[in-house]
Protein backbone atom coordinates (compact mmCIF):
# COMPACT_ATOMS: atom_id res chain seq x y z
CA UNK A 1 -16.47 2.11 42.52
CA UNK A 2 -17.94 -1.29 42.17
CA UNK A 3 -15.32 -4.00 41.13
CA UNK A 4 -17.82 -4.95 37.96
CA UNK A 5 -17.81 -1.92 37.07
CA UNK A 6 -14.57 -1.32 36.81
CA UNK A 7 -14.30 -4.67 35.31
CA UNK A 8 -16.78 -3.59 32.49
CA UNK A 9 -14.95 -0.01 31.94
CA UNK A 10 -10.87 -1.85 31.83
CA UNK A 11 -12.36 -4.57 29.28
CA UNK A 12 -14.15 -1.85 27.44
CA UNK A 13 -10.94 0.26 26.20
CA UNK A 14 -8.89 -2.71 26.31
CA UNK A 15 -10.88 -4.54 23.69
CA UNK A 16 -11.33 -0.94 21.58
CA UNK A 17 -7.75 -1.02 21.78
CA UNK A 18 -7.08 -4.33 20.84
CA UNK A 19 -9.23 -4.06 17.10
CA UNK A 20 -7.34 -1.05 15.96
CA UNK A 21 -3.94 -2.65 16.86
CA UNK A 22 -5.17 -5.91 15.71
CA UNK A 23 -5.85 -3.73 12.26
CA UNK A 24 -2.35 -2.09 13.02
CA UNK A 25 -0.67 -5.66 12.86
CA UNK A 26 -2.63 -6.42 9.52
CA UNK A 27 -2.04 -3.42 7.84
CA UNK A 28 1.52 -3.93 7.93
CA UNK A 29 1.75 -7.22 6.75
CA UNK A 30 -0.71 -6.11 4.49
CA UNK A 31 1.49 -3.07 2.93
CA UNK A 32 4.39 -5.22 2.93
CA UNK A 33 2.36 -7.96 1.22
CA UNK A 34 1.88 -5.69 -2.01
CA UNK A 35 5.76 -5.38 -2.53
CA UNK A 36 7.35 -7.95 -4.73
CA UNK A 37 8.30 -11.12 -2.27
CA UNK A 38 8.42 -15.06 -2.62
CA UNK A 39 5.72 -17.13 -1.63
CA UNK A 40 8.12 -18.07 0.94
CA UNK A 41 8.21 -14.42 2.37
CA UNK A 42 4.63 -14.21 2.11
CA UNK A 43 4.14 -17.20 3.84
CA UNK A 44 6.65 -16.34 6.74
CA UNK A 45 4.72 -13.53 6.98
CA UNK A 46 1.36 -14.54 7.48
CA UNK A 47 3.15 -17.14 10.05
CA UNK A 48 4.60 -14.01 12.25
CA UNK A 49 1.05 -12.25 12.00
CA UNK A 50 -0.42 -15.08 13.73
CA UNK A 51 2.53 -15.81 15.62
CA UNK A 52 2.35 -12.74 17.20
CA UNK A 53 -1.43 -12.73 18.14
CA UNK A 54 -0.67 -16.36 19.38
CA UNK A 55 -3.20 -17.87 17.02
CA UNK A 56 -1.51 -19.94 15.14
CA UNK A 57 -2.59 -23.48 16.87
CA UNK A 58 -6.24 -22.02 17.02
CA UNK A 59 -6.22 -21.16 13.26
CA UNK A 60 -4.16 -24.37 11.90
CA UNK A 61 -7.25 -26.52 13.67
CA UNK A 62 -9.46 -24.28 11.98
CA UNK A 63 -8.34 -23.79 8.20
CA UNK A 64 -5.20 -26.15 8.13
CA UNK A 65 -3.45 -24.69 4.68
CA UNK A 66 -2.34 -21.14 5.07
CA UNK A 67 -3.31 -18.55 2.82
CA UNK A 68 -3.54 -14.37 3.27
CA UNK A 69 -7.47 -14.69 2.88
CA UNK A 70 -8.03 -17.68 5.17
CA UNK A 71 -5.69 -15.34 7.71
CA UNK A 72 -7.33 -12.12 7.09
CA UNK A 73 -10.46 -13.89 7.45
CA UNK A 74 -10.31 -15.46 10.64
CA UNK A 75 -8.10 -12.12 12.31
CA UNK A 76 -11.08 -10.11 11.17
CA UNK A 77 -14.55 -11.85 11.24
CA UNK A 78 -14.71 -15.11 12.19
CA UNK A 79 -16.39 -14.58 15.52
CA UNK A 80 -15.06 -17.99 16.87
CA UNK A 81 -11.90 -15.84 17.75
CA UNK A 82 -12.28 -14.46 20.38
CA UNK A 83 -9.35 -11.86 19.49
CA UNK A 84 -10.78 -10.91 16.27
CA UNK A 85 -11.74 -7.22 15.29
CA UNK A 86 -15.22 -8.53 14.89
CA UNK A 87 -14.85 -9.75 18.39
CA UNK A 88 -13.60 -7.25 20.14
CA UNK A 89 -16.30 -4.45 19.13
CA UNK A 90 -18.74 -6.76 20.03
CA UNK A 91 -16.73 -7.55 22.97
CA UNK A 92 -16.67 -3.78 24.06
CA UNK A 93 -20.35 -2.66 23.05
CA UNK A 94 -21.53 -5.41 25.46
CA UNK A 95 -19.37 -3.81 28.11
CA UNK A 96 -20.35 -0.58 26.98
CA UNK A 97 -23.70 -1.50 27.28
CA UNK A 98 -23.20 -3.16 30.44
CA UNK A 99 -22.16 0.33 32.12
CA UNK A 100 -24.36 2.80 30.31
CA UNK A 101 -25.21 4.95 33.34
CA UNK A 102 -21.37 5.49 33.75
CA UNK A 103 -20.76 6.25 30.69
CA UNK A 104 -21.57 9.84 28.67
CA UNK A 105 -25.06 9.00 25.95
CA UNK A 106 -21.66 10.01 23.24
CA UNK A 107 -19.56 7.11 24.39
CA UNK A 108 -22.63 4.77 24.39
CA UNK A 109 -23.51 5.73 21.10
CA UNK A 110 -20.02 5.67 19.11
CA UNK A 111 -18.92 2.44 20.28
CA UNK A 112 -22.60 0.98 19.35
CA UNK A 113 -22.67 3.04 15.92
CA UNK A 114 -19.09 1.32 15.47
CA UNK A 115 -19.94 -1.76 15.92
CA UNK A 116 -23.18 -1.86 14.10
CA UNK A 117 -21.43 0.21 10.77
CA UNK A 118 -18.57 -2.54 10.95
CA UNK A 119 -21.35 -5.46 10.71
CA UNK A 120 -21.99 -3.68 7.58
CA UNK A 121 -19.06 -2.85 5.97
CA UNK A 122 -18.04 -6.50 6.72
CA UNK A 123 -21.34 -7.13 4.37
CA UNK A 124 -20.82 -5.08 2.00
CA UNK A 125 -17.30 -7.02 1.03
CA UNK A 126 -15.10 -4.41 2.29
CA UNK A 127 -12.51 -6.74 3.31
CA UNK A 128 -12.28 -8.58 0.43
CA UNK A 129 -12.46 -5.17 -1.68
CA UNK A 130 -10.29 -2.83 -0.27
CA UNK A 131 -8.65 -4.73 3.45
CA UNK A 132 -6.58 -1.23 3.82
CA UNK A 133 -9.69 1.12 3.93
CA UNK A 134 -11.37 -1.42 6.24
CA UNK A 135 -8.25 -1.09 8.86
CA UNK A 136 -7.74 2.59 8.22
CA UNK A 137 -11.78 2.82 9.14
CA UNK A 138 -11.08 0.46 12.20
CA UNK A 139 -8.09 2.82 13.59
CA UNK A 140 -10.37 6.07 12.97
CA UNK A 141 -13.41 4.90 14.77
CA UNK A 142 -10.60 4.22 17.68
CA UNK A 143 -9.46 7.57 17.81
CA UNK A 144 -13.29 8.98 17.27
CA UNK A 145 -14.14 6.89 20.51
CA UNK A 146 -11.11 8.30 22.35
CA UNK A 147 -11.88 11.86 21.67
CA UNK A 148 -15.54 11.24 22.75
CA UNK A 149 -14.30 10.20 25.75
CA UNK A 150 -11.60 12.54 26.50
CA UNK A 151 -14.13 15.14 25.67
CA UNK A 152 -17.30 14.22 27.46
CA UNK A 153 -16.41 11.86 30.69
CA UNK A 154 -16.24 13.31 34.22
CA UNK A 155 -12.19 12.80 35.06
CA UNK A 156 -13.21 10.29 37.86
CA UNK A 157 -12.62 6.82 38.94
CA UNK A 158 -14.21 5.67 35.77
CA UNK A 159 -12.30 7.22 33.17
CA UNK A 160 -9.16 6.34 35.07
CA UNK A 161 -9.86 2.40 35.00
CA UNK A 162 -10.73 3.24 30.85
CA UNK A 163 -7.24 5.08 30.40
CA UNK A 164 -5.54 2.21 32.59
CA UNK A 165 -7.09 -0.50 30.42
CA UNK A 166 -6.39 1.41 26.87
CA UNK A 167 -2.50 2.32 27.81
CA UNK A 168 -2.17 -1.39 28.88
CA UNK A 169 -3.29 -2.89 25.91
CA UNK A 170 -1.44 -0.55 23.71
CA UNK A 171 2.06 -1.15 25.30
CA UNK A 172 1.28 -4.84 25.48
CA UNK A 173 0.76 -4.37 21.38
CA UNK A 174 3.01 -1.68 20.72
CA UNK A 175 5.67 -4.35 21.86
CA UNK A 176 3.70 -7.17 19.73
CA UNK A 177 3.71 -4.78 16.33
CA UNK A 178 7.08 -4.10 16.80
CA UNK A 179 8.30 -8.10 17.31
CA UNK A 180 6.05 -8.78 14.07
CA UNK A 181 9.42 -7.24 12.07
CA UNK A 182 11.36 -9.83 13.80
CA UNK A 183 9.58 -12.85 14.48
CA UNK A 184 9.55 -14.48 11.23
CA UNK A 185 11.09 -17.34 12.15
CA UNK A 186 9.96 -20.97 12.83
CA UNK A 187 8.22 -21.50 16.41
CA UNK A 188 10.93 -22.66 18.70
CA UNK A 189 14.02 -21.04 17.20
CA UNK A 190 15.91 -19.51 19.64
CA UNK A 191 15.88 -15.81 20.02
CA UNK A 192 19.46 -15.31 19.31
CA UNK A 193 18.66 -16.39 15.86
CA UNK A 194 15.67 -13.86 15.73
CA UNK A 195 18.21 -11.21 17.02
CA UNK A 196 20.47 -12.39 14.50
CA UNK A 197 18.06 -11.65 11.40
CA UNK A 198 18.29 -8.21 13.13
CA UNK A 199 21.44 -7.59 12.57
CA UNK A 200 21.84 -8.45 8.72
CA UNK A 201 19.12 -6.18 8.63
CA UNK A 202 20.51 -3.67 10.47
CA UNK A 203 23.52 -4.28 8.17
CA UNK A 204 21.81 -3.91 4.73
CA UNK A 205 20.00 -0.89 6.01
CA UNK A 206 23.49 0.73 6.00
CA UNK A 207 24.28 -0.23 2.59
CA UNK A 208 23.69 0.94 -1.30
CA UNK A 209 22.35 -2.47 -1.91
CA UNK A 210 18.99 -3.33 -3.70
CA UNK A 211 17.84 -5.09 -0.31
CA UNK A 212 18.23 -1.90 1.37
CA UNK A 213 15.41 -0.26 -0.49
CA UNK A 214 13.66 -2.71 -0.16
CA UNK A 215 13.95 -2.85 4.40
CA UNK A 216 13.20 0.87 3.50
CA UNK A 217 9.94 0.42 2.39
CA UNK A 218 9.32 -2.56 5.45
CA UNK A 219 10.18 0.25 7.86
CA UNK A 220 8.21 2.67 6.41
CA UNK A 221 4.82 0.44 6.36
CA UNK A 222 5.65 0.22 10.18
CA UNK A 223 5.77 3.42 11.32
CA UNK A 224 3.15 4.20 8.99
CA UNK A 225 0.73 1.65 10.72
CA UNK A 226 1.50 3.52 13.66
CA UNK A 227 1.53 7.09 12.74
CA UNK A 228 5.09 7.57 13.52
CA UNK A 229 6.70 8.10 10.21
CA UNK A 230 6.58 11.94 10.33
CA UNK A 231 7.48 11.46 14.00
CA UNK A 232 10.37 9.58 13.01
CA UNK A 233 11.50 12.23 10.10
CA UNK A 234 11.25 15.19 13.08
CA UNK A 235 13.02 12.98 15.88
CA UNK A 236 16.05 11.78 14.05
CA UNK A 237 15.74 13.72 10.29
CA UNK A 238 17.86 10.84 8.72
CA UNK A 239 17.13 8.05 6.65
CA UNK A 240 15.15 5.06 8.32
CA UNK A 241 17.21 3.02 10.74
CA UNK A 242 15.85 -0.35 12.46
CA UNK A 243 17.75 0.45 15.26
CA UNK A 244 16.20 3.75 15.67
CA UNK A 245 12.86 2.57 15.33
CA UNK A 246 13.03 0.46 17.65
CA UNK A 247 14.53 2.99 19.94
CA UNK A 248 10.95 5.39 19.05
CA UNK A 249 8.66 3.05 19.82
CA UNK A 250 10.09 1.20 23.01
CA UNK A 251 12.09 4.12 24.58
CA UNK A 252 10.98 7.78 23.43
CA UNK A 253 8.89 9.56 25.99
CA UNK A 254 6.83 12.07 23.61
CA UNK A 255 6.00 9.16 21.47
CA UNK A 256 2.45 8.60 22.17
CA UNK A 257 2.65 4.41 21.26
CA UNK A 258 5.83 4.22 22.35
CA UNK A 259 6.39 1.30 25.26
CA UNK A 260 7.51 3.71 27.76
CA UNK A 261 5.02 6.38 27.21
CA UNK A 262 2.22 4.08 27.59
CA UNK A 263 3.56 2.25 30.58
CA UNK A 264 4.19 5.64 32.22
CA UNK A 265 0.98 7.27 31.41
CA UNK A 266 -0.78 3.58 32.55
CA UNK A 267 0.97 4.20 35.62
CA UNK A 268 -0.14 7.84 36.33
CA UNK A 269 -3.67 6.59 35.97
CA UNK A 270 -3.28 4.14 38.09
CA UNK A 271 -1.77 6.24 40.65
CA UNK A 272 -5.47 8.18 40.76
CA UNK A 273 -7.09 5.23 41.71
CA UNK A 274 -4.82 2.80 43.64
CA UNK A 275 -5.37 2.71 47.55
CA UNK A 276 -1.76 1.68 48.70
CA UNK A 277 0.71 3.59 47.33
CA UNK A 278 3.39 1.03 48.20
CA UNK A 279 1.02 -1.76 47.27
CA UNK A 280 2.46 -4.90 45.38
CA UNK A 281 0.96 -3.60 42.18
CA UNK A 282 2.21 -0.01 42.54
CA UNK A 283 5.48 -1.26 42.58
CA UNK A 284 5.52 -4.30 39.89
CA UNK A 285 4.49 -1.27 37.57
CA UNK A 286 6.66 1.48 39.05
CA UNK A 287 10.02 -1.36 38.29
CA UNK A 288 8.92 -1.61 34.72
CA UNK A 289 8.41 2.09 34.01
CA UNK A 290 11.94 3.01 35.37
CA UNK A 291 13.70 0.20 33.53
CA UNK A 292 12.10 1.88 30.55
CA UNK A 293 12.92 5.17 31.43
CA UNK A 294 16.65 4.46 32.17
CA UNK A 295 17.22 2.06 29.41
CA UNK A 296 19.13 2.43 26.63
CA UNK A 297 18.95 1.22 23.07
CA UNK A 298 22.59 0.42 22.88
CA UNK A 299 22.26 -2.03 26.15
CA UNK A 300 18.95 -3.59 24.59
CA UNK A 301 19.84 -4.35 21.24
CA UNK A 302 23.05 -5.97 22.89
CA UNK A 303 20.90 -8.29 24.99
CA UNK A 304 18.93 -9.35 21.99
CA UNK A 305 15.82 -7.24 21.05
CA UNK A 306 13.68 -10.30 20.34
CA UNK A 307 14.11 -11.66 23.93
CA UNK A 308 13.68 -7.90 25.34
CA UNK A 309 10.14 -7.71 23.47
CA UNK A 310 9.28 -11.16 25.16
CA UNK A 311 10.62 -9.92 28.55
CA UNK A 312 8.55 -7.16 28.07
CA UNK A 313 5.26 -9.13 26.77
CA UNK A 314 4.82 -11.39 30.41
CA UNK A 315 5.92 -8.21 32.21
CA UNK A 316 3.28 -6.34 30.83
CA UNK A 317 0.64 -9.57 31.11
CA UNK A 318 1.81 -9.50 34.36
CA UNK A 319 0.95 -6.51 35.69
CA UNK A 320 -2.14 -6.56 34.21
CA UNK A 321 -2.86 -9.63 36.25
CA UNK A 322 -2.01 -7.40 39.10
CA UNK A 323 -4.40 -4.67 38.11
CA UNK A 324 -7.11 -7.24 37.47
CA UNK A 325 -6.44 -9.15 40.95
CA UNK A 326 -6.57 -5.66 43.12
CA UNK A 327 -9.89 -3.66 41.46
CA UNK A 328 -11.78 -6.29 39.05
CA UNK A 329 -13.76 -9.26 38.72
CA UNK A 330 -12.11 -12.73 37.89
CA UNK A 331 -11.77 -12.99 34.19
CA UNK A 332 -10.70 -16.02 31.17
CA UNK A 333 -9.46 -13.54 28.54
């Protein structure tokens, strides 16, 4: 396969990927927002949302003051980000587009029908109206595109480089979504202070307190954003724990957004296409699906699960830089 090709086909599912995560993130914050919180909380927040999608120099140049519609805004439509929803599905119809004859007429058509339907509902005032419908139709037009793809493309070299470049984005977001819970603190703080919010949370989680209905609720929004909160109820049938969460979506390997799920099922794609089987990239990837796969949540939480997410970030980046070094064309994103 031609390296722009498989350039066009990575970025494609990558940036599909990255708008429904991207609506993932905001949902959360947005569930949490309608609980009863200080401005302060709020604020903090909207600060970890942007934190997280490392916008936050890019949007203080932009809008200066920070408010949950000046935020919303910019994550969603301003097309001057280039990581915003609007963005990215114009981002991956013009890759799309760019690859047509690889692609089934289905694919072609759902991610152009999704972009052009979003320019409307954007119109229409969706955002503004209801933000919650307008991620929930974000994260269904995701999975639409998936099945249509899963259900209509020729298991070859080109459907590979798509699953590579969806399971790579949604580890490297999976780990972001998760952080979002405990990254609300000031930029520079070190992580043991992140880690150490974690643990008074972990603590009220075990107790009768007021507070701990209230971490209830947080955990729920975030396994709701990422369809795990039946999963969860199955897995461990007890009352929400942060310490099991995180252990569902960084360690479980039936989880479908868990860390190690997507790094191992990245992986196994790449394996289809990859000419060296010993090659550099082959085994930066195969390292950082076995550390997953023998790890244990007792061992990270000890180490700090803030740093762990970062370690886990630039090894993910990383590897990705790998991927895009061996098959694909040069690229700024």
């Amino acid at each position: 396969m031609l390296s722009r090709t498989a350039d066009h086909l990575f970025w494609l599912s990558r940036y599909i990927e990255r708008a429904e995560n991207t609506a993932r993130m905001l949902d959360v914050n947005y569930q949490i927002s309608l609980m009863p919180q200080t401005r302060e909380q709020a604020e903090q927040g909207l600060r970890s949302l942007l934190s997280i999608s490392e916008l936050s120099g890019a949007y203080e140049q932009r809008h200066g003051a920070l408010d949950a519609r000046s935020v919303y805004d910019y994550i969603v439509r301003d097309e001057t980000n280039p990581s915003s929803i609007v963005s990215c599905l114009r981002a991956s119809r013009e890759n799309s587009r760019a690859v047509r004859g690889t692609l089934t007429t289905e694919v072609w058509e759902t991610t152009n029908s999704t972009w052009l339907e979003f320019q409307r509902l954007l119109k229409d005032g969706l955002l503004k109206r209801d933000p919650a419908a307008l991620f929930d139709w974000v994260k269904f037009r995701a999975n639409v595109l998936r099945g249509v793809t899963a259900g209509t493309m020729l298991q070859d070299e080109a459907f590979h480089f798509l699953r590579i470049g969806s399971f790579l984005e949604r580890a490297d977001n999976t780990g972001r979504l998760l952080d979002v819970k405990f990254h609300a603190v000031p930029k520079g703080v070190d992580a043991t202070v992140a880690d150490s919010q974690w643990q008074q949370l972990h603590e009220q989680s075990q107790s009768q307190s007021s507070d701990a209905a209230r971490e209830f609720y947080h955990w729920s929004a975030l396994l709701r954003s990422v369809s795990a909160f039946e999963v969860y109820r199955k897995v461990y049938s007890n009352v929400i724990q942060p310490e099991k969460v995180a252990e569902l979506l960084i360690l479980h390997k039936n989880m479908p957004r868990s860390m190690y799920n997507c790094v191992s099922r990245l992986m196994n794609a790449f394996e289809r296409v990859a000419a060296d089987p010993n090659g550099h990239t082959m085994r930066q990837g195969g390292r950082l699906r076995a550390d997953l796969q023998y790890a244990r949540i007792e061992e990270i939480m000890e180490g700090g699960l803030h740093a762990y997410l970062i370690r886990f970030l630039e090894r993910i980046n990383a590897l990705g830089g790998s991927i895009s070094k061996d098959f694909m064309l040069p690229s700024s994103d």
